[in-house]
PDB file of N, CA and C in Angstrom:
ATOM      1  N   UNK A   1    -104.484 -13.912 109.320  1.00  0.00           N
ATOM      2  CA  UNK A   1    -105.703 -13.182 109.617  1.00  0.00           C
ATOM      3  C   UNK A   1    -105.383 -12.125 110.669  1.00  0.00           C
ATOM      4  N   UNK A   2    -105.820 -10.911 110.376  1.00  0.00           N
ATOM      5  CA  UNK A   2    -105.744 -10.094 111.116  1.00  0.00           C
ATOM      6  C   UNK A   2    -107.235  -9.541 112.317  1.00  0.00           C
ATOM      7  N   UNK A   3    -107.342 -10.235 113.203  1.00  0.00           N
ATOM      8  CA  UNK A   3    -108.359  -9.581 113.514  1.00  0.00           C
ATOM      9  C   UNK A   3    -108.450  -8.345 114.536  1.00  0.00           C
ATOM     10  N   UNK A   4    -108.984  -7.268 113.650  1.00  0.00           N
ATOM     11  CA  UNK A   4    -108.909  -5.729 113.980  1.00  0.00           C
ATOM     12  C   UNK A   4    -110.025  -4.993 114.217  1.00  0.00           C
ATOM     13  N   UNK A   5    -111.549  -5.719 113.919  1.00  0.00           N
ATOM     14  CA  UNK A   5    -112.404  -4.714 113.859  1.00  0.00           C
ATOM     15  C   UNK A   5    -113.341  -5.625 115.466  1.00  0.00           C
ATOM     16  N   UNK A   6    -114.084  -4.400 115.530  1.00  0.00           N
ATOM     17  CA  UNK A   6    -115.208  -5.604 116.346  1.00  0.00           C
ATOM     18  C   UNK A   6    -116.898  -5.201 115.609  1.00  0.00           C
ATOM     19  N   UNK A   7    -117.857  -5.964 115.610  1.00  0.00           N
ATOM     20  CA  UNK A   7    -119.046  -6.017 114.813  1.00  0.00           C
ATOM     21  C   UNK A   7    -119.863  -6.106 115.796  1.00  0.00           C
ATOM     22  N   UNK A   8    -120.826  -5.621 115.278  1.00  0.00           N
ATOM     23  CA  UNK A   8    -122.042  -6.068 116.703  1.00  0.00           C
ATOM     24  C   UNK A   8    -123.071  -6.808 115.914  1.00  0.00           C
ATOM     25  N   UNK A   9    -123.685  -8.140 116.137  1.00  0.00           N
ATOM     26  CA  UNK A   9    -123.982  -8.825 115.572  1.00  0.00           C
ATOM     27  C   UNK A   9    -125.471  -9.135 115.668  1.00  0.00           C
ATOM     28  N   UNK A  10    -126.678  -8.707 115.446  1.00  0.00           N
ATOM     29  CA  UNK A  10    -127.878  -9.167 116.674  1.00  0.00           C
ATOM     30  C   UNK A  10    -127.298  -8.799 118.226  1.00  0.00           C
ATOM     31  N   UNK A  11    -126.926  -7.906 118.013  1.00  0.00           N
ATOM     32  CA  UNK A  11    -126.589  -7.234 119.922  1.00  0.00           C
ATOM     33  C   UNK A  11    -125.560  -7.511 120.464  1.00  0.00           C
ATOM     34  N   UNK A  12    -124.661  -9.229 119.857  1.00  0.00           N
ATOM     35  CA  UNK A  12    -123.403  -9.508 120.149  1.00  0.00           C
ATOM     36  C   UNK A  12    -122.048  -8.713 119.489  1.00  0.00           C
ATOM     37  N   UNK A  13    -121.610  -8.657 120.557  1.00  0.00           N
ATOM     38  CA  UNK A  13    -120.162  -8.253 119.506  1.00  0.00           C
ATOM     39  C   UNK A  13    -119.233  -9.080 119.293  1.00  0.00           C
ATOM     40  N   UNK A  14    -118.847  -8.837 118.187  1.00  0.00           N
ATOM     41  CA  UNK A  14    -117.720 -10.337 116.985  1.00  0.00           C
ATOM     42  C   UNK A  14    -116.801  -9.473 116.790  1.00  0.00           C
ATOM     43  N   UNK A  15    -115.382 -10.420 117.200  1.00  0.00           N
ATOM     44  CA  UNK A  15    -114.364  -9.917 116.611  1.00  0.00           C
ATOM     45  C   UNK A  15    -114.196 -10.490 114.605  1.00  0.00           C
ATOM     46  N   UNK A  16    -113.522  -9.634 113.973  1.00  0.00           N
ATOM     47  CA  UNK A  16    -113.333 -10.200 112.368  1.00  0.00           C
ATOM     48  C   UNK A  16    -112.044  -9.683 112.144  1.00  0.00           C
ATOM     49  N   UNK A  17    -111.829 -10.005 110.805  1.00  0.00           N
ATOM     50  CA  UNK A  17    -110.488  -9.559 110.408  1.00  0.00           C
ATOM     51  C   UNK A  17    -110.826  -8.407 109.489  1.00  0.00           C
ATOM     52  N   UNK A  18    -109.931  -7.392 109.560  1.00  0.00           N
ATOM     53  CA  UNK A  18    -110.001  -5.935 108.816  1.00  0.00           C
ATOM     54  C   UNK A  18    -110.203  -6.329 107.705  1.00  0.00           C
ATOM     55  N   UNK A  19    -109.737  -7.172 107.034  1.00  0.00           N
ATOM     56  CA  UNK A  19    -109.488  -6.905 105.704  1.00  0.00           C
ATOM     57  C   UNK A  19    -110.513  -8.356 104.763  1.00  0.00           C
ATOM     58  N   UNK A  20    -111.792  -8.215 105.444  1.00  0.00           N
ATOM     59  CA  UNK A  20    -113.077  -9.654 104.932  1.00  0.00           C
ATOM     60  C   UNK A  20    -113.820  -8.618 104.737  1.00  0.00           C
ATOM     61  N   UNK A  21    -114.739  -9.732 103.797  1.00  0.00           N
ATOM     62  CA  UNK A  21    -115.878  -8.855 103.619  1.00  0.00           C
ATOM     63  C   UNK A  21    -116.869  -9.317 104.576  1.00  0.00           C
ATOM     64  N   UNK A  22    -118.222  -8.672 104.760  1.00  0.00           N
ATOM     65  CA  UNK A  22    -118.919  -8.652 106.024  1.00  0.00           C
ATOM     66  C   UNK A  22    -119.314 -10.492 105.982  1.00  0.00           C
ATOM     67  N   UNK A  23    -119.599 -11.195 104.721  1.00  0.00           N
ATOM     68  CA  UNK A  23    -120.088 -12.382 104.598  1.00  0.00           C
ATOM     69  C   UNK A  23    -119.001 -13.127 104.993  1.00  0.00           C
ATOM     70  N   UNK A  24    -117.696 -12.870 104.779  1.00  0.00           N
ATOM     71  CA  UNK A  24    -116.758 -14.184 105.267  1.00  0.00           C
ATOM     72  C   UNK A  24    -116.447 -13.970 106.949  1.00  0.00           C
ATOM     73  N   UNK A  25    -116.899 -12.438 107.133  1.00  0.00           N
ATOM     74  CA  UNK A  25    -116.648 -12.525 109.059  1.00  0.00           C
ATOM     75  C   UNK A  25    -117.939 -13.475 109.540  1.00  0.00           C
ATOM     76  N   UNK A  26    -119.052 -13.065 108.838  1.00  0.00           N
ATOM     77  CA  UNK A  26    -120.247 -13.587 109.571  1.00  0.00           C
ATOM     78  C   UNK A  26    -120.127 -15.519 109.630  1.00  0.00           C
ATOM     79  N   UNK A  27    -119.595 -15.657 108.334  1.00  0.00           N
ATOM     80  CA  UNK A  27    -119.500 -16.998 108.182  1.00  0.00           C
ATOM     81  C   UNK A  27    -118.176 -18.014 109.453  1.00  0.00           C
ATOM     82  N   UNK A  28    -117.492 -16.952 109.426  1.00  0.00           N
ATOM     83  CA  UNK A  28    -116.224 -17.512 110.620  1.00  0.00           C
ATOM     84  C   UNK A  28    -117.010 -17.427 111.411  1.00  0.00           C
ATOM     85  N   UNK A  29    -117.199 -16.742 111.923  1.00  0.00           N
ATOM     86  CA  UNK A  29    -117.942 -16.132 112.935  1.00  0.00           C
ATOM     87  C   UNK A  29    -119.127 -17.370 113.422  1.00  0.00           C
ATOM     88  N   UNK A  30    -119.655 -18.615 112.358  1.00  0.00           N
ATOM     89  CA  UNK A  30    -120.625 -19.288 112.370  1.00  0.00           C
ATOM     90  C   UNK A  30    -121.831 -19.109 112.387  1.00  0.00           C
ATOM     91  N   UNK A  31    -121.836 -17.631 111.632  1.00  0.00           N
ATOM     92  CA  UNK A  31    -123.033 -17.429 111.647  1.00  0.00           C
ATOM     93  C   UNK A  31    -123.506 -17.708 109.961  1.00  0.00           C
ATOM     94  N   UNK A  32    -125.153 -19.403 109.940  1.00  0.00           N
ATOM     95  CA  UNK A  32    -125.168 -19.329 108.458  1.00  0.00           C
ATOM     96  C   UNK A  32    -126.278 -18.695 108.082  1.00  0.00           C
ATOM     97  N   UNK A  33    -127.153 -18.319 108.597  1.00  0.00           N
ATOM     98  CA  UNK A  33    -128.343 -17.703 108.852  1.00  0.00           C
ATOM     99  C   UNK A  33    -128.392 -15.857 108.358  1.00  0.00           C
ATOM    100  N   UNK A  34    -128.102 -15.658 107.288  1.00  0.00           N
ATOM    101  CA  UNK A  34    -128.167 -14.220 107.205  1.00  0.00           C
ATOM    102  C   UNK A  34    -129.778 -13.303 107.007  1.00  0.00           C
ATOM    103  N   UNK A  35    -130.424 -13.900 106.505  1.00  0.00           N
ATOM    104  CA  UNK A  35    -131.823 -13.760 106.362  1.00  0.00           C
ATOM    105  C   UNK A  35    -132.546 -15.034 106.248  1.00  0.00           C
ATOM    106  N   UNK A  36    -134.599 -14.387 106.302  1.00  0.00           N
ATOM    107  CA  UNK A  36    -135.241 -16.044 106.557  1.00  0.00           C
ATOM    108  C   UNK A  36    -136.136 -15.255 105.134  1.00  0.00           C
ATOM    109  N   UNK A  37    -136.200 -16.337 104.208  1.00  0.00           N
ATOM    110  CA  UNK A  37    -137.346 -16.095 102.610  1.00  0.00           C
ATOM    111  C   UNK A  37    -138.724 -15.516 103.411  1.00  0.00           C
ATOM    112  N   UNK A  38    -139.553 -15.740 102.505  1.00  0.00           N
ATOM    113  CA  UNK A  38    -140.848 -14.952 102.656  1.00  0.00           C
ATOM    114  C   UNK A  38    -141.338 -16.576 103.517  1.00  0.00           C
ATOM    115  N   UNK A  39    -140.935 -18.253 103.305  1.00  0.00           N
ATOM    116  CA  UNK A  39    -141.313 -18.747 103.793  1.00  0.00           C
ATOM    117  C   UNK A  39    -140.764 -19.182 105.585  1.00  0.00           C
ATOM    118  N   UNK A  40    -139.828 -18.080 105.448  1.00  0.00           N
ATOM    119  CA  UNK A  40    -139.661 -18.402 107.296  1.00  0.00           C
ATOM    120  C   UNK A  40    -137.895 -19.165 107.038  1.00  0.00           C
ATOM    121  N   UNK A  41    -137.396 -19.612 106.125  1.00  0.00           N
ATOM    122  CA  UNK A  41    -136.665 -20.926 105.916  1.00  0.00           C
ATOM    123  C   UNK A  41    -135.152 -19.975 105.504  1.00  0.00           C
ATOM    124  N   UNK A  42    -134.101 -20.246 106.452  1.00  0.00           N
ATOM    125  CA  UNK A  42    -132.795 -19.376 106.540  1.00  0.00           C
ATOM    126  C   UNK A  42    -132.382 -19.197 104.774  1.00  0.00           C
ATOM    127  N   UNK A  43    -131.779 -18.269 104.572  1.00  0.00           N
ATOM    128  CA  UNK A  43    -130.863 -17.984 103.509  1.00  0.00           C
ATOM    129  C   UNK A  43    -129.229 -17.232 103.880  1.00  0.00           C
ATOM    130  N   UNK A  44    -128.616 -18.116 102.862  1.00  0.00           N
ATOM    131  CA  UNK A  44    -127.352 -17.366 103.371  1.00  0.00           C
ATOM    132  C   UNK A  44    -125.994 -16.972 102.100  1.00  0.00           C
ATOM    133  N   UNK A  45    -125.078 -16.650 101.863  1.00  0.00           N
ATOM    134  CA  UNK A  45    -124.441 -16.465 100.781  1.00  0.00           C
ATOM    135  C   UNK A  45    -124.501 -17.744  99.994  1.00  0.00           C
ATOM    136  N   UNK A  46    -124.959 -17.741  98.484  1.00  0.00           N
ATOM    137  CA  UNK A  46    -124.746 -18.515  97.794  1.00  0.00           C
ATOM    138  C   UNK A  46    -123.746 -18.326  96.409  1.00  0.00           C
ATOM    139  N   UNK A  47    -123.732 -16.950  95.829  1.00  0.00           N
ATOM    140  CA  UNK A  47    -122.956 -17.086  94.814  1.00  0.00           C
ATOM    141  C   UNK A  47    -121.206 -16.408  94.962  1.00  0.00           C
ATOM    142  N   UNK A  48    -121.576 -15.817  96.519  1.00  0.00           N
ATOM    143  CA  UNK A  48    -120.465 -15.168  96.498  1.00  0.00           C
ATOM    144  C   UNK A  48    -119.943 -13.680  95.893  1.00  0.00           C
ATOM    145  N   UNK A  49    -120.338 -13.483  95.076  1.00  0.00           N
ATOM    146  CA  UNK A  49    -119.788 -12.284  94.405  1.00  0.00           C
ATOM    147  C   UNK A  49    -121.203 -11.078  94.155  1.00  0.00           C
ATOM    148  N   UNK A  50    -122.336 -11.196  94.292  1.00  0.00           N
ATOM    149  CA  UNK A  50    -123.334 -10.210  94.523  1.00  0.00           C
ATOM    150  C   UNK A  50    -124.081 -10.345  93.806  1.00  0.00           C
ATOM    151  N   UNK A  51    -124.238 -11.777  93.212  1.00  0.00           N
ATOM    152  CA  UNK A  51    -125.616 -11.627  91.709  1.00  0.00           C
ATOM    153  C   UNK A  51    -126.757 -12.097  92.328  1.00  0.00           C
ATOM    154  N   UNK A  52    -126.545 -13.290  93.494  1.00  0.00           N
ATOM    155  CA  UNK A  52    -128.114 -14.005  94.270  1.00  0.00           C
ATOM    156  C   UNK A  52    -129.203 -12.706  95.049  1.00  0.00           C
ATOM    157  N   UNK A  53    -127.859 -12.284  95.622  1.00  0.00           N
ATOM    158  CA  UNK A  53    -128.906 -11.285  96.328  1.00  0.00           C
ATOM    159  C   UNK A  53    -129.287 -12.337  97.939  1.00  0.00           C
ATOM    160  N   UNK A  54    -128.722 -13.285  98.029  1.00  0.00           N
ATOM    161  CA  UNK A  54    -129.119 -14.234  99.123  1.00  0.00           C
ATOM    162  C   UNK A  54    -128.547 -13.941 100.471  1.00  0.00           C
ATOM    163  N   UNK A  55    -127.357 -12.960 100.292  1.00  0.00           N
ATOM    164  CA  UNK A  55    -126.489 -12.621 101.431  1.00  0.00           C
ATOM    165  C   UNK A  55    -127.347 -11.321 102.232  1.00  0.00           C
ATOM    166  N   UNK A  56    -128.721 -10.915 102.250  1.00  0.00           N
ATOM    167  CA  UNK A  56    -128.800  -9.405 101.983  1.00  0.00           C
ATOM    168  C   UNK A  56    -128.845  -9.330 104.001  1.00  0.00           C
ATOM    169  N   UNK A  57    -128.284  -8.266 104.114  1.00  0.00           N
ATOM    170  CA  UNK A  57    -128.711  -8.171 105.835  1.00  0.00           C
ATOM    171  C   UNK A  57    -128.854  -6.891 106.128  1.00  0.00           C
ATOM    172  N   UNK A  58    -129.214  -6.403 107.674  1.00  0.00           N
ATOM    173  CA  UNK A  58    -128.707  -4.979 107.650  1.00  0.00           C
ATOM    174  C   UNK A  58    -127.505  -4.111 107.981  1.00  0.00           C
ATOM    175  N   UNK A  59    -127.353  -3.379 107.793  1.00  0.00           N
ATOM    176  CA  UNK A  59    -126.158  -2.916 108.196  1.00  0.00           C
ATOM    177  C   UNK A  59    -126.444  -1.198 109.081  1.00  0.00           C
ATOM    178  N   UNK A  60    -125.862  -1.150 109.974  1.00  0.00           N
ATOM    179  CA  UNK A  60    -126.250   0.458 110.199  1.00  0.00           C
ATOM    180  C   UNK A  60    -127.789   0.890 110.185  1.00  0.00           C
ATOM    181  N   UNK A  61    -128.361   0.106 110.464  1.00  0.00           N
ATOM    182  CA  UNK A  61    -129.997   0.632 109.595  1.00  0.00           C
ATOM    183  C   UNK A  61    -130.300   0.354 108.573  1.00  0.00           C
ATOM    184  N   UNK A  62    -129.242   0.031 107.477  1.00  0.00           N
ATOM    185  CA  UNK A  62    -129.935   0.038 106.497  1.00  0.00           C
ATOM    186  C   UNK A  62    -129.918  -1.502 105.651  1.00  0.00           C
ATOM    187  N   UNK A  63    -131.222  -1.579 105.630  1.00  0.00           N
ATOM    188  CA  UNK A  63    -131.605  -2.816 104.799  1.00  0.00           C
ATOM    189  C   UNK A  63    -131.001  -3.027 103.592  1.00  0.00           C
ATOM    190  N   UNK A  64    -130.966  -4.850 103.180  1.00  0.00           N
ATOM    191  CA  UNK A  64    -130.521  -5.324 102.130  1.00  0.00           C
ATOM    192  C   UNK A  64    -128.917  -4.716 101.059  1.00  0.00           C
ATOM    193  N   UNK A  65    -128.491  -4.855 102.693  1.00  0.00           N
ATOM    194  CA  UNK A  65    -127.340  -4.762 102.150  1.00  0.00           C
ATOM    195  C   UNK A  65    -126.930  -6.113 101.889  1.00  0.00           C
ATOM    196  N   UNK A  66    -125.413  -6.252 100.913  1.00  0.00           N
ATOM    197  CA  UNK A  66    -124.936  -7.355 100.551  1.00  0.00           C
ATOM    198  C   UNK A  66    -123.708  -7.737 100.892  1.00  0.00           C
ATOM    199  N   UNK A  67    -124.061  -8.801 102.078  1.00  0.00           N
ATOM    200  CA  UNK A  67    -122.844  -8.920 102.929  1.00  0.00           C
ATOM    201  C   UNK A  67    -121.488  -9.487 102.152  1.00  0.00           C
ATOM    202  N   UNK A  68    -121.672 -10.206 100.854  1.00  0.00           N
ATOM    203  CA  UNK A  68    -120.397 -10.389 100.485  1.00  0.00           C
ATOM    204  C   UNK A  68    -120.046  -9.443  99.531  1.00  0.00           C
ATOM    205  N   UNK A  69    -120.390  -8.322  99.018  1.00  0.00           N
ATOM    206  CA  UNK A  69    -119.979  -7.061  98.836  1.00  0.00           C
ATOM    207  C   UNK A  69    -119.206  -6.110  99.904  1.00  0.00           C
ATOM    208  N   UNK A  70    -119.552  -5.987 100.920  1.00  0.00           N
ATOM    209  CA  UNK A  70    -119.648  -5.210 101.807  1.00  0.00           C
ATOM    210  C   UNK A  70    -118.259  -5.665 103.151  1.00  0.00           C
ATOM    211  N   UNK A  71    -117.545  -4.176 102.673  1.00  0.00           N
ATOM    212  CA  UNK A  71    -116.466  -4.497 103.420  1.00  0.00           C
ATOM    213  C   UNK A  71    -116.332  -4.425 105.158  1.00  0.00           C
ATOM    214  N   UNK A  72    -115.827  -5.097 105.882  1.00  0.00           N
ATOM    215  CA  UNK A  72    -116.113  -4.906 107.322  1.00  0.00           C
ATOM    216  C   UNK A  72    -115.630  -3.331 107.775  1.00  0.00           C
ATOM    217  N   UNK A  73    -116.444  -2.923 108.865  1.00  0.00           N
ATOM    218  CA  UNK A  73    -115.721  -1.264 109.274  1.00  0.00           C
ATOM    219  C   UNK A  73    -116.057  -1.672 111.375  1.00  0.00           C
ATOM    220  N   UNK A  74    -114.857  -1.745 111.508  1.00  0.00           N
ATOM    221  CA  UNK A  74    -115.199  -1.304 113.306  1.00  0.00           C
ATOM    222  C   UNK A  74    -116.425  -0.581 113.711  1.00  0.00           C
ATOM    223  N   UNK A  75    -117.267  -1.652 113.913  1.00  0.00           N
ATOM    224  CA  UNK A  75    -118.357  -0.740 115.290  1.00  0.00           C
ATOM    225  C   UNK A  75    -119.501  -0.766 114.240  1.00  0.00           C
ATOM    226  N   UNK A  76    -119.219  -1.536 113.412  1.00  0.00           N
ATOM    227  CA  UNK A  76    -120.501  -1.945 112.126  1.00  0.00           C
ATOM    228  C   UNK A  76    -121.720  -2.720 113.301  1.00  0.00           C
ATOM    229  N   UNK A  77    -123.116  -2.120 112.570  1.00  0.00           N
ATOM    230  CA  UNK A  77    -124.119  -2.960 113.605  1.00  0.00           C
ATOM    231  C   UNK A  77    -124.638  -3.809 112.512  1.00  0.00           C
ATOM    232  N   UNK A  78    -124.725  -4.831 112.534  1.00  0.00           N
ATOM    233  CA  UNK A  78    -125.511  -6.121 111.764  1.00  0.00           C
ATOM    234  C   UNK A  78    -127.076  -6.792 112.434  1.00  0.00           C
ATOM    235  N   UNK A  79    -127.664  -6.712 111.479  1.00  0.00           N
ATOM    236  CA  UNK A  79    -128.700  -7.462 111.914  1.00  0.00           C
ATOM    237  C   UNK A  79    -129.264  -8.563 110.913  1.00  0.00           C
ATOM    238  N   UNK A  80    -128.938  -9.812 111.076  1.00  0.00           N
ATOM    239  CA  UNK A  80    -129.511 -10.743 110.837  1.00  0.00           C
ATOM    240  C   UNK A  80    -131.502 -11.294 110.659  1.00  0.00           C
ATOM    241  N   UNK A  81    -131.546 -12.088 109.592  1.00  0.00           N
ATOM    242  CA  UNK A  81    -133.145 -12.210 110.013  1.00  0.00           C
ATOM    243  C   UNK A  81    -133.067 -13.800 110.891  1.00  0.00           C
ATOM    244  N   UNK A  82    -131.847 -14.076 111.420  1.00  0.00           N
ATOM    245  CA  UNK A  82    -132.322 -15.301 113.023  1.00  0.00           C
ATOM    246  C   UNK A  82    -133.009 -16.044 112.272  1.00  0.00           C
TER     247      UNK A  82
END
C-alpha cells in the first residue's frame, strides 16, 4: 500500500493509498457510514462495482457521487451523511 494522497473527510483529514478507490480508503479508513436512507438508518458499499448506488457521497460539492467508482485525488473533500 502506498499511502500518497491525503482526503478531507467530514473536516478530518485521512491519509489513503493513491492507487484505491474512494470506497476502499473510506472503508480502511473505518469509515462504514457513507450515507443515512430517507429513514435516518446508515448505508454503505454493498455491491462494489456501481450498480446499488449505496456507496453515493459527496465529493468536491458534488452530490451522489459513487465512492467505489471513484478514484482517490489528493486534497479530495468528502462528505459523508454521519
Amino acid at each position: 500500500m502506498s499511502l500518497g494522497v491525503t482526503l478531507i473527510v467530514d473536516g478530518v483529514p485521512r491519509r489513503a493509498d493513491a492507487n484505491a478507490t474512494l470506497a476502499a480508503s473510506l472503508l480502511a479508513a473505518g469509515i462504514t457510514a457513507f450515507r443515512r436512507d430517507l429513514g435516518g438508518h446508515p448505508r454503505a458499499p454493498l455491491c462494489g462495482m456501481g450498480t446499488c448506488f449505496e456507496c453515493r457521497v459527496t465529493v468536491d460539492g458534488v452530490a451522489d457521487v459513487r465512492a467505489c467508482l471513484e478514484p482517490v485525488r489528493d486534497g479530495m473533500r468528502i462528505e459523508t451523511g454521519k
